[in-house]
Protein backbone atom coordinates (compact mmCIF):
# COMPACT_ATOMS: atom_id res chain seq x y z
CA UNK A 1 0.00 0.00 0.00
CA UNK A 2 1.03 3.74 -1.02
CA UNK A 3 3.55 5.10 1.87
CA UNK A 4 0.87 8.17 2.13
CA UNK A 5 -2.20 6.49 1.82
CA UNK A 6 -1.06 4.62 5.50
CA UNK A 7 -0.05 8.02 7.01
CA UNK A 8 -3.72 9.48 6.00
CA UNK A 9 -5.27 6.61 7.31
CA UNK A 10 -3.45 7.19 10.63
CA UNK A 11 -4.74 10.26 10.81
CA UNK A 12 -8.34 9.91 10.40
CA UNK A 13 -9.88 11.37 13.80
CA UNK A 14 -7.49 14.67 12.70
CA UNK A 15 -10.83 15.95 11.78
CA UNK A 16 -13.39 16.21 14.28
CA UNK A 17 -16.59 16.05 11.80
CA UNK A 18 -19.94 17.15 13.22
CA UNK A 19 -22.78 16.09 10.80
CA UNK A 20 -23.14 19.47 9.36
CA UNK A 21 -21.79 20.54 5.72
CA UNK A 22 -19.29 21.61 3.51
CA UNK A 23 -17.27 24.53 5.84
CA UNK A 24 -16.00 27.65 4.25
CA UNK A 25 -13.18 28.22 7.48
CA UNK A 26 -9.65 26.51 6.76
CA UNK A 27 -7.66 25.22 9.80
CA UNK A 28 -4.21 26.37 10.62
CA UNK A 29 -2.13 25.06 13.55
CA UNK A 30 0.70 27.43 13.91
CA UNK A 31 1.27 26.21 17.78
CA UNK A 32 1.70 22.77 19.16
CA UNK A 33 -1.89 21.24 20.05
CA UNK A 34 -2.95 21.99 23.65
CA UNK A 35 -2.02 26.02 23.20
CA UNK A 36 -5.30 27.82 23.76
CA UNK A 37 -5.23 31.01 22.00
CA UNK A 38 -7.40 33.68 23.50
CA UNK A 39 -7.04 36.96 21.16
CA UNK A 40 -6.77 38.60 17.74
CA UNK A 41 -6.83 41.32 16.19
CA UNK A 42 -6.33 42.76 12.34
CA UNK A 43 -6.43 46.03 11.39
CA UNK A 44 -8.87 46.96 8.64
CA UNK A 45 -6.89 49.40 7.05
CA UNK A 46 -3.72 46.71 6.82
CA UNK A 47 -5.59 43.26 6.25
CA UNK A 48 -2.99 41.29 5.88
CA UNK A 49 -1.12 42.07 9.03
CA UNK A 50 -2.69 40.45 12.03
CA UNK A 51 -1.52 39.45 16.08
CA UNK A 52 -2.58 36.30 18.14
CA UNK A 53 -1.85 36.27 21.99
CA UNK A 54 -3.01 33.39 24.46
CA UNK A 55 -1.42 31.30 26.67
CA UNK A 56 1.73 31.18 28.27
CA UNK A 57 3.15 34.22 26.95
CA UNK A 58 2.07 33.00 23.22
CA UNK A 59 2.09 35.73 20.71
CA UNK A 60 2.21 35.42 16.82
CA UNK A 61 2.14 37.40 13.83
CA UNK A 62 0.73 37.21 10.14
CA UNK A 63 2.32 40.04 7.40
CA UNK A 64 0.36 38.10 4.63
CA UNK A 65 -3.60 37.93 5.61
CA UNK A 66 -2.71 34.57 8.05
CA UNK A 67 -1.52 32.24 4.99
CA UNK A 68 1.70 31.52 7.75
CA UNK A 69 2.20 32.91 11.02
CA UNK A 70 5.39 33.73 12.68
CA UNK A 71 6.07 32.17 16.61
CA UNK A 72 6.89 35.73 18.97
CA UNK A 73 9.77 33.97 21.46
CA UNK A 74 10.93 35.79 24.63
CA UNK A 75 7.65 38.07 24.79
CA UNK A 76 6.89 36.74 28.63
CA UNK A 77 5.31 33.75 30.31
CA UNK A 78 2.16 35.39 31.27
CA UNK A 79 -1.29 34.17 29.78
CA UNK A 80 -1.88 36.74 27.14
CA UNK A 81 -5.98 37.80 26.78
CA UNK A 82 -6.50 40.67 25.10
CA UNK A 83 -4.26 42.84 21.58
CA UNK A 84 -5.26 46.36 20.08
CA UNK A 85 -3.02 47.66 17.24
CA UNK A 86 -3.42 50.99 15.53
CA UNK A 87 -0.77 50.38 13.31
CA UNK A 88 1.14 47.62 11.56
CA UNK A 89 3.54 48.60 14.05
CA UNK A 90 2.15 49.93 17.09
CA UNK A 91 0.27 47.72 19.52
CA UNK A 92 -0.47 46.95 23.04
CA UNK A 93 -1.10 43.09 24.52
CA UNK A 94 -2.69 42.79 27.89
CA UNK A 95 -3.10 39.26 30.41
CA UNK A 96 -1.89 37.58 33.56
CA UNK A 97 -1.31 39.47 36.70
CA UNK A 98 -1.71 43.23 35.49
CA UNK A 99 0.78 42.70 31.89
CA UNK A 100 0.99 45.60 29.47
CA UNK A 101 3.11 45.27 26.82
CA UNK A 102 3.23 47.33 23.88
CA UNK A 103 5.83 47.13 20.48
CA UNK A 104 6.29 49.97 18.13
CA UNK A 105 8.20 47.63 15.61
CA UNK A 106 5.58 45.25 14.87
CA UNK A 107 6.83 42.96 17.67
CA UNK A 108 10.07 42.81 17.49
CA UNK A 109 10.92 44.40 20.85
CA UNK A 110 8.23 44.55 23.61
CA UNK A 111 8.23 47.18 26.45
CA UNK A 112 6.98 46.26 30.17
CA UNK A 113 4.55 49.05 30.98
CA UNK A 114 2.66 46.97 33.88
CA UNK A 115 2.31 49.49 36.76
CA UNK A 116 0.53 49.15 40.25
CA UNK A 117 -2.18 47.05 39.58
CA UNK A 118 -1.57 43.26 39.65
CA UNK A 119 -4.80 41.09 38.78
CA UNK A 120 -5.63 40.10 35.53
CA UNK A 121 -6.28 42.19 32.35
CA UNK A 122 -9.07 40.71 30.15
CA UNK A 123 -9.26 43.54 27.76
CA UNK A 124 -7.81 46.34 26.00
CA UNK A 125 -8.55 48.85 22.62
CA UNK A 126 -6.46 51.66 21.52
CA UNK A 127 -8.13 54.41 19.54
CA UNK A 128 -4.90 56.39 18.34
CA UNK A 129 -1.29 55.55 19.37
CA UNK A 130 -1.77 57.41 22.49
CA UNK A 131 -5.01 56.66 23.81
CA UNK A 132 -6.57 53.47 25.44
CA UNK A 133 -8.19 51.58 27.73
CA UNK A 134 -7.64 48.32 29.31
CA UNK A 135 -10.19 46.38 32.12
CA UNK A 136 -10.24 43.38 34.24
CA UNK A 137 -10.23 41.38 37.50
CA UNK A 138 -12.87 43.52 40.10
CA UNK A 139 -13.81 46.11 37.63
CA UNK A 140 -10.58 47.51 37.08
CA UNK A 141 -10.74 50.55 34.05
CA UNK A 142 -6.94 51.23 33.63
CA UNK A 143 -6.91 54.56 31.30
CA UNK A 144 -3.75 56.03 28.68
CA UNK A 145 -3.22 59.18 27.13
CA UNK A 146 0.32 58.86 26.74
CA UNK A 147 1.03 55.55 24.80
CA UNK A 148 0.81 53.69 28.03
CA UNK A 149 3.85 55.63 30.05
CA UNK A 150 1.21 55.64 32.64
CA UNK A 151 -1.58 53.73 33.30
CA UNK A 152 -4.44 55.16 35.42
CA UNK A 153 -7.12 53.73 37.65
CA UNK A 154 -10.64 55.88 36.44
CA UNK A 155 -13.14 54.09 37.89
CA UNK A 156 -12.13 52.99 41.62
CA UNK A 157 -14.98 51.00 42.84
CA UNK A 158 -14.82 47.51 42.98
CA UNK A 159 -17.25 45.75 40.76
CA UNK A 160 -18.01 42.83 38.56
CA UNK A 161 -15.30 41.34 36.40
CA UNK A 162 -15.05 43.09 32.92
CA UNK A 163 -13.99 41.53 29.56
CA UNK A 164 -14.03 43.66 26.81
CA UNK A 165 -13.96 47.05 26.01
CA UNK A 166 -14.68 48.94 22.89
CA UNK A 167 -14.89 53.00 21.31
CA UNK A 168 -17.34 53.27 19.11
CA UNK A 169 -17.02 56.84 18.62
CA UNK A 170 -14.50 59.71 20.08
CA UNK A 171 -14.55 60.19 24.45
CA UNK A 172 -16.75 57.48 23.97
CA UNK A 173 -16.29 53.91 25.49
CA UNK A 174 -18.31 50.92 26.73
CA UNK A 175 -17.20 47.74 28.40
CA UNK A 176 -18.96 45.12 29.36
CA UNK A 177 -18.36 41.86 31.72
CA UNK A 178 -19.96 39.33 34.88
CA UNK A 179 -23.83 39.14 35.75
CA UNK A 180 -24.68 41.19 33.10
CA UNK A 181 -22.36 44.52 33.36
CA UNK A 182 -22.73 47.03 30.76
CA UNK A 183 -20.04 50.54 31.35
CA UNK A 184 -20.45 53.49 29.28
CA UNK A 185 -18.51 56.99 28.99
CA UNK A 186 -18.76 59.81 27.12
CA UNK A 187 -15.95 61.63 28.42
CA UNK A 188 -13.05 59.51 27.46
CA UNK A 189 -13.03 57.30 29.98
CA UNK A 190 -12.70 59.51 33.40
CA UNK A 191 -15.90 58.79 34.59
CA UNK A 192 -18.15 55.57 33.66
CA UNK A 193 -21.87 54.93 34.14
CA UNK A 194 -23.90 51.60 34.57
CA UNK A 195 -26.20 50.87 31.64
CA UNK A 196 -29.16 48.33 31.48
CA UNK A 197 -28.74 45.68 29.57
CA UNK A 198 -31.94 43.73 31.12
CA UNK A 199 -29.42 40.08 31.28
CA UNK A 200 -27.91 38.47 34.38
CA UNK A 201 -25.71 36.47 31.52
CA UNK A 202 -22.11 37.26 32.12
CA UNK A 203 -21.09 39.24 28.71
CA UNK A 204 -17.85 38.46 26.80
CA UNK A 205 -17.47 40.27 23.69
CA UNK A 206 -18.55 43.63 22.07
CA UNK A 207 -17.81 44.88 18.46
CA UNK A 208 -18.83 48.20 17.08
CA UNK A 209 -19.66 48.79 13.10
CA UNK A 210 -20.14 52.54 13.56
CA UNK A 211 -20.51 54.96 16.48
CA UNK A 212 -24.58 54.13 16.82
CA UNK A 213 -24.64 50.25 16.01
CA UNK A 214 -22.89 47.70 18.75
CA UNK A 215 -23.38 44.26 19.72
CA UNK A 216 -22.51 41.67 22.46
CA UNK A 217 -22.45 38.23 22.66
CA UNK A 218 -22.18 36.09 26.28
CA UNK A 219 -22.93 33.21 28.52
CA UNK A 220 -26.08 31.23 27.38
CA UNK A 221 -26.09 32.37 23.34
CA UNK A 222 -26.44 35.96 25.29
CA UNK A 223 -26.47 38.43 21.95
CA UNK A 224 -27.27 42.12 22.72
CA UNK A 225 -27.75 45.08 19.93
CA UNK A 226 -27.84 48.40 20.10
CA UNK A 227 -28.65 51.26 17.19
CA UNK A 228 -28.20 54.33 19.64
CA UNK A 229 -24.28 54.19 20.36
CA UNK A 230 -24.82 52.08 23.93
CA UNK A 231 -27.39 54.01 25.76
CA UNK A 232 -29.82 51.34 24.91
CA UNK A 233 -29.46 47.44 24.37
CA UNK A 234 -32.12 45.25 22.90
CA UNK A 235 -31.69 40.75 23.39
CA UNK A 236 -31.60 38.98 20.37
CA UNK A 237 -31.79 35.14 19.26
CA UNK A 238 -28.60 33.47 17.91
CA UNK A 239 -30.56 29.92 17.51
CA UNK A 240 -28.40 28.53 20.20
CA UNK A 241 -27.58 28.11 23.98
CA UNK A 242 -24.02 27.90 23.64
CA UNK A 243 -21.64 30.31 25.34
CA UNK A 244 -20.37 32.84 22.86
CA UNK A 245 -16.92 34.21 23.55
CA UNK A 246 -16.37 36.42 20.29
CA UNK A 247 -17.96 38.69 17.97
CA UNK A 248 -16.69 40.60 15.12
CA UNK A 249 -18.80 43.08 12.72
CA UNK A 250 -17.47 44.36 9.62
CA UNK A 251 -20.58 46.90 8.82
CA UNK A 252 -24.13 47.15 10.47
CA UNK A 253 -25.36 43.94 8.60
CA UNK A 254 -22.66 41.47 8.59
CA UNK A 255 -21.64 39.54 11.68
CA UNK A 256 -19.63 36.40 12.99
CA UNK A 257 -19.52 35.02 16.74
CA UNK A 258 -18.01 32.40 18.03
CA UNK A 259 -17.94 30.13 21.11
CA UNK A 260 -17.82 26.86 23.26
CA UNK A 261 -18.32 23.80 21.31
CA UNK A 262 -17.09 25.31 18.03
CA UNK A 263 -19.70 27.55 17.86
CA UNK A 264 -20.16 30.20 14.77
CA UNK A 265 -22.88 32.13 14.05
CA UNK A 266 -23.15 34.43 10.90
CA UNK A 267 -25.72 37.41 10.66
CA UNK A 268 -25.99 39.55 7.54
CA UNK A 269 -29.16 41.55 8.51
CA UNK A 270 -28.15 42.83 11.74
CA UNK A 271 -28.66 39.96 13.94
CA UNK A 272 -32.26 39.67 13.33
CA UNK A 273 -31.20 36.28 12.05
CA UNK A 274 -28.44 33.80 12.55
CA UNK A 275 -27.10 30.93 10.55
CA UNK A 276 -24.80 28.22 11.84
CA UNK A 277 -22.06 27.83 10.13
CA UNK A 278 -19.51 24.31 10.33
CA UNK A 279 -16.31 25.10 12.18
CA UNK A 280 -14.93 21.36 12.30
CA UNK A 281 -14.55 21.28 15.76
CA UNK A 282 -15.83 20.63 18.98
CA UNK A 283 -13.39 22.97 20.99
CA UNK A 284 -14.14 26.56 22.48
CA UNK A 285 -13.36 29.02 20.22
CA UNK A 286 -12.71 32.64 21.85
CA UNK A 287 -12.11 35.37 19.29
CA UNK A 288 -12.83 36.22 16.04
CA UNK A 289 -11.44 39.23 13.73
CA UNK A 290 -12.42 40.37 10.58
CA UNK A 291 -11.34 42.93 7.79
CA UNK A 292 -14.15 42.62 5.47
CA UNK A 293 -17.22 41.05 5.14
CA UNK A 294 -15.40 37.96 3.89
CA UNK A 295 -12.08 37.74 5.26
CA UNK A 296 -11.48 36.49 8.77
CA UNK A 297 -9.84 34.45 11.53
CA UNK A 298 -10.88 32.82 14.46
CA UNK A 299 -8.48 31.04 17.54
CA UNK A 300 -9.15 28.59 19.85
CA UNK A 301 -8.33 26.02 22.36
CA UNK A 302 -5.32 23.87 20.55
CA UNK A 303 -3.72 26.17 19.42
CA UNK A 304 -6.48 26.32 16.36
CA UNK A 305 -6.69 29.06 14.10
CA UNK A 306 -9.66 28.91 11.49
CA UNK A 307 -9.84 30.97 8.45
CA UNK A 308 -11.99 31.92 6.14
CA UNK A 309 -12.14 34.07 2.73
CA UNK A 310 -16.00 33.43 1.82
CA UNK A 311 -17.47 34.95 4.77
CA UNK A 312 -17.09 31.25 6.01
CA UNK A 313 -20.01 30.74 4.04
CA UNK A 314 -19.69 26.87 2.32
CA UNK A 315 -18.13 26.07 -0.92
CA UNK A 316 -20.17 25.57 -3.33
CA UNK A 317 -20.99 21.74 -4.91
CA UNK A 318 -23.26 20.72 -7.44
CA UNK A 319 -24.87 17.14 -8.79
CA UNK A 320 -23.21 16.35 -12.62
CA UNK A 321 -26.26 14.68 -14.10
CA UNK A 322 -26.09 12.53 -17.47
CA UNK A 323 -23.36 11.14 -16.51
CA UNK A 324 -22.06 7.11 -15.57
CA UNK A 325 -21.20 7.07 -11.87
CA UNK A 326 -17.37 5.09 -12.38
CA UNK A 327 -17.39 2.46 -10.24
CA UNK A 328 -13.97 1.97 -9.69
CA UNK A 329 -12.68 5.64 -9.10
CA UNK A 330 -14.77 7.46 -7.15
CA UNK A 331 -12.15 10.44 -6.73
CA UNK A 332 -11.15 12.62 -9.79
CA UNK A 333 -8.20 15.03 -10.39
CA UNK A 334 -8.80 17.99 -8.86
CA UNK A 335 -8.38 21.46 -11.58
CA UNK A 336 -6.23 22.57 -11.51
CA UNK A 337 -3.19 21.50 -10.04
CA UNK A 338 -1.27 22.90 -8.80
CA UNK A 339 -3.76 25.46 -7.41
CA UNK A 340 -2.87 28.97 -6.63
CA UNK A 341 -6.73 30.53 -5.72
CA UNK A 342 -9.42 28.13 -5.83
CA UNK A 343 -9.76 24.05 -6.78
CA UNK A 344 -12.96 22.14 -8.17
CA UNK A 345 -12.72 18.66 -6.64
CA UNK A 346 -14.61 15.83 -8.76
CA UNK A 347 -16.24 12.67 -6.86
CA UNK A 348 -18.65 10.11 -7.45
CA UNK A 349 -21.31 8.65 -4.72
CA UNK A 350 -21.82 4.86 -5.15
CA UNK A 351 -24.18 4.14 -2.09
CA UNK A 352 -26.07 6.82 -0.35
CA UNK A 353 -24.48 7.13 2.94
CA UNK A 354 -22.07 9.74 4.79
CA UNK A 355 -19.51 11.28 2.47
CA UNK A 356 -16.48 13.52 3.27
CA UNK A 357 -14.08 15.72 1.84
CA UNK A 358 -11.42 16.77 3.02
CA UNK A 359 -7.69 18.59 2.48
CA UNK A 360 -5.06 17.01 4.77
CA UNK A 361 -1.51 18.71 4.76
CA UNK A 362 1.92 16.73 4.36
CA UNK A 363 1.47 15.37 8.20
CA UNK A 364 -1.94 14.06 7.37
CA UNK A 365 -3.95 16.80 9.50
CA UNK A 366 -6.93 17.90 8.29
CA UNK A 367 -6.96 21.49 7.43
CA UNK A 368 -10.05 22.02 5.52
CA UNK A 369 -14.07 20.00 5.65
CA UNK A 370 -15.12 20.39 2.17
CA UNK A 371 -17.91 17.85 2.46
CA UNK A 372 -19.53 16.63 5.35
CA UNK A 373 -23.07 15.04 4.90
CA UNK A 374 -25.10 12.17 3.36
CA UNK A 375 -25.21 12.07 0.08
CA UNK A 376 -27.41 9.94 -2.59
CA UNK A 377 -25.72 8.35 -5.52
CA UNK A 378 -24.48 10.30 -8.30
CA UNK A 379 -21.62 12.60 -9.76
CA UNK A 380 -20.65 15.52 -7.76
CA UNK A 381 -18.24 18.74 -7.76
CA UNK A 382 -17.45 20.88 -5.41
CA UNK A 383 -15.10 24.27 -5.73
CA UNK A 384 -12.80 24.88 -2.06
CA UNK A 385 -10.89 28.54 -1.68
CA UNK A 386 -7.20 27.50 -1.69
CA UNK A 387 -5.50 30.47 -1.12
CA UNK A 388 -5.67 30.73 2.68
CA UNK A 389 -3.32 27.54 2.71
CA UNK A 390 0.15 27.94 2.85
CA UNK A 391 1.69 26.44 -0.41
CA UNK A 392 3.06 22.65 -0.37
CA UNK A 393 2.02 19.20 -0.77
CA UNK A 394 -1.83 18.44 0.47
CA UNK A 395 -3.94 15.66 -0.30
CA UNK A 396 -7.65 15.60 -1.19
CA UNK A 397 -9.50 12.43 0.83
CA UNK A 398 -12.60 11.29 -0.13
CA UNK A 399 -14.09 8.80 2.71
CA UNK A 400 -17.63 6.97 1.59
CA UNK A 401 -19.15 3.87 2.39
CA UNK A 402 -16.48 2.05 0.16
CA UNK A 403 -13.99 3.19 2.00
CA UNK A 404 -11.12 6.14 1.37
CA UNK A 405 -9.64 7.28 -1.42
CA UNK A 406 -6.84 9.86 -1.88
CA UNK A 407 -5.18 12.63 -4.83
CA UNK A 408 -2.27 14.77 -4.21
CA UNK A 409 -2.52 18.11 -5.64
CA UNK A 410 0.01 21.32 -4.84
CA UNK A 411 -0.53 25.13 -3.55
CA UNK A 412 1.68 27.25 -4.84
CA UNK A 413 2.37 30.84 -4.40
């Protein structure tokens, strides 16, 4: 038997599959499995350049949209949470026991600026190079106007844990955290005000797509909206009870959040509706960033970074009737190959049953569902996005009740 064929079989449960279909988000693995990755952020106005923090100090960087990712060493050992850039450049990382660090050279160099206060930083955003907030453990609003030379405490009573925190608009900010908190100023941060957001649900995420529309997602498929800049918060339905940890909005229509159990939910009408969408996994996912409405990334628990270029909506696949189903190769050359963009992948049904497609790397780990669901007999194609995968050797498996079949193909750049 073919050397590769055994390695792919070895690998089978690489993928975790879930029933649902084809996926539109690509897996990467930059970090060795058991890494949970807990934040990321691009910048809109530089897509392709993009920063990962989580666990143990982990911090990695993306100068081409994500395609590869570079492994920060020596940044600290600290659990990273939460990363704001302004710039390609010019960022700040918050975590573990009051950390601040901040780079003005894209991360090459990082400067200490923790100061007095030592419990954990969940979140931070920057607004300009010189402005920002960061909150955390007890309520803690830690406030910059000077790049982060000094930190200040604006808001000093003790309350509920906070998460996130966002600007929609200038002297404006909101965060948001435990039982339901909801913080708003409109003074740049130096004094704060409760806001009703009628949930006990502890609340994880906010993104804003302008200075009047905001949502936030939390415990219990929480998902609040708002069309008035914060001052008012109306619940809506996701579809689902899982915890959401993320949420990303690219303009007042188009949505993504993510959460426990591989959880993502897409919105394109403003979150009066929500879609599922396949992630591949079962594992908590806990941030999402996007710089359009197609292009995005999402980290996890293992170390997993998803992708997407389609919105994460599926690829598309289509029945090829008047056609004889071949009974003895069920998997046809993918075209073209090599592959640079995009890749229609030809298979044939023989028995209806569960089918899947999928693209396994070099190691034999999955990195992209194409199919996933039962299928009736017949001729099929169906069209994947290559050019989130790094270019090398993959393979295309086809597994059906006759078993698995296998066709190398090639990305290159």
């Amino acid at each position: 038997m073919n050397r590769s064929i055994v390695m792919l079989a070895l690998f089978t449960m690489s993928c975790v599959y879930n029933g649902a279909a084809q996926s539109g988000w690509f897996v990467q693995n930059p970090l060795p499995a058991g890494t949970s990755l807990w934040g990321v952020h691009f910048i809109a106005q530089e897509p392709n350049t993009g920063t990962v923090v989580g666990e143990n100090g982990s911090v990695l960087r993306t100068s081409n949209g994500g395609a590869t990712w570079d492994v920060l060493s020596n940044v600290t050992s600290n659990d990273l949470y939460g990363v704001s850039f302004t710039s390609s450049s010019v960022g700040t990382i918050v975590g573990e026991s009051g950390s601040i660090l901040r780079t003005t050279n894209g991360g090459a160099t990082w400067m200490n600026q923790r100061g007095a206060f030592g419990e954990n930083l969940y979140g931070v955003c920057f607004t300009d190079e010189h402005t920002g907030v960061a909150v955390g453990e007890g309520g803690a609003i830690l406030r910059t106007t000077d790049a982060g030379a000094t930190w200040n405490a604006t808001d000093s009573t003790r309350r509920k844990r906070l998460y996130a925190v966002r600007s929609p608009q200038t002297d404006t900010w909101i965060t948001v955290g435990d039982s339901g908190t909801i913080r708003r100023s409109v003074d740049g941060g130096a004094t704060w005000m409760s806001i009703a957001g009628n949930t006990e649900h502890d609340l994880f995420a906010m993104s804003f797509a302008d200075a009047n529309t905001g949502t936030i997602v939390g415990e219990a498929g929480t998902i609040l909206r708002t069309t008035d800049g914060g001052e008012n918060w109306k619940a809506q339905s996701g579809g689902s009870d899982a915890w959401l940890f993320g949420v990303a909005f690219t303009d007042v229509n188009t949505g993504t959040a993510v959460g426990n159990g591989g959880v993502i939910l897409r919105t394109t009408d403003g979150g009066e509706t929500w879609s599922s969408q396949n992630s591949g996994t079962e594992i908590a996912l806990w941030a999402v960033s996007f710089t359009n409405a197609n292009t995005g990334t999402i980290v996890g628990d293992d170390g997993r970074v998803l992708s997407t270029t389609t919105g994460g909506v599926v690829t598309s696949i289509r029945e090829i009737v008047n056609n004889a189903i071949n009974a003895t190769r069920q998997l046809r050359e993918n075209f073209p190959n090599p592959v640079s963009e995009s890749a229609t992948i030809g298979f044939s049904v023989l028995r209806a049953g569960h089918t899947v497609v999928d693209i396994v790397d070099a190691m034999g780990i999955c990195v992209a569902s194409v199919v996933d669901e039962r299928m009736l007999p017949g001729n099929y194609e169906s069209t994947f996005v290559a050019n989130v995968l790094p270019a090398g050797v993959y393979h295309i498996r086809l597994v059906t009740r006759e078993g698995i079949e296998t066709k190398q193909f090639l990305v290159v750049r």
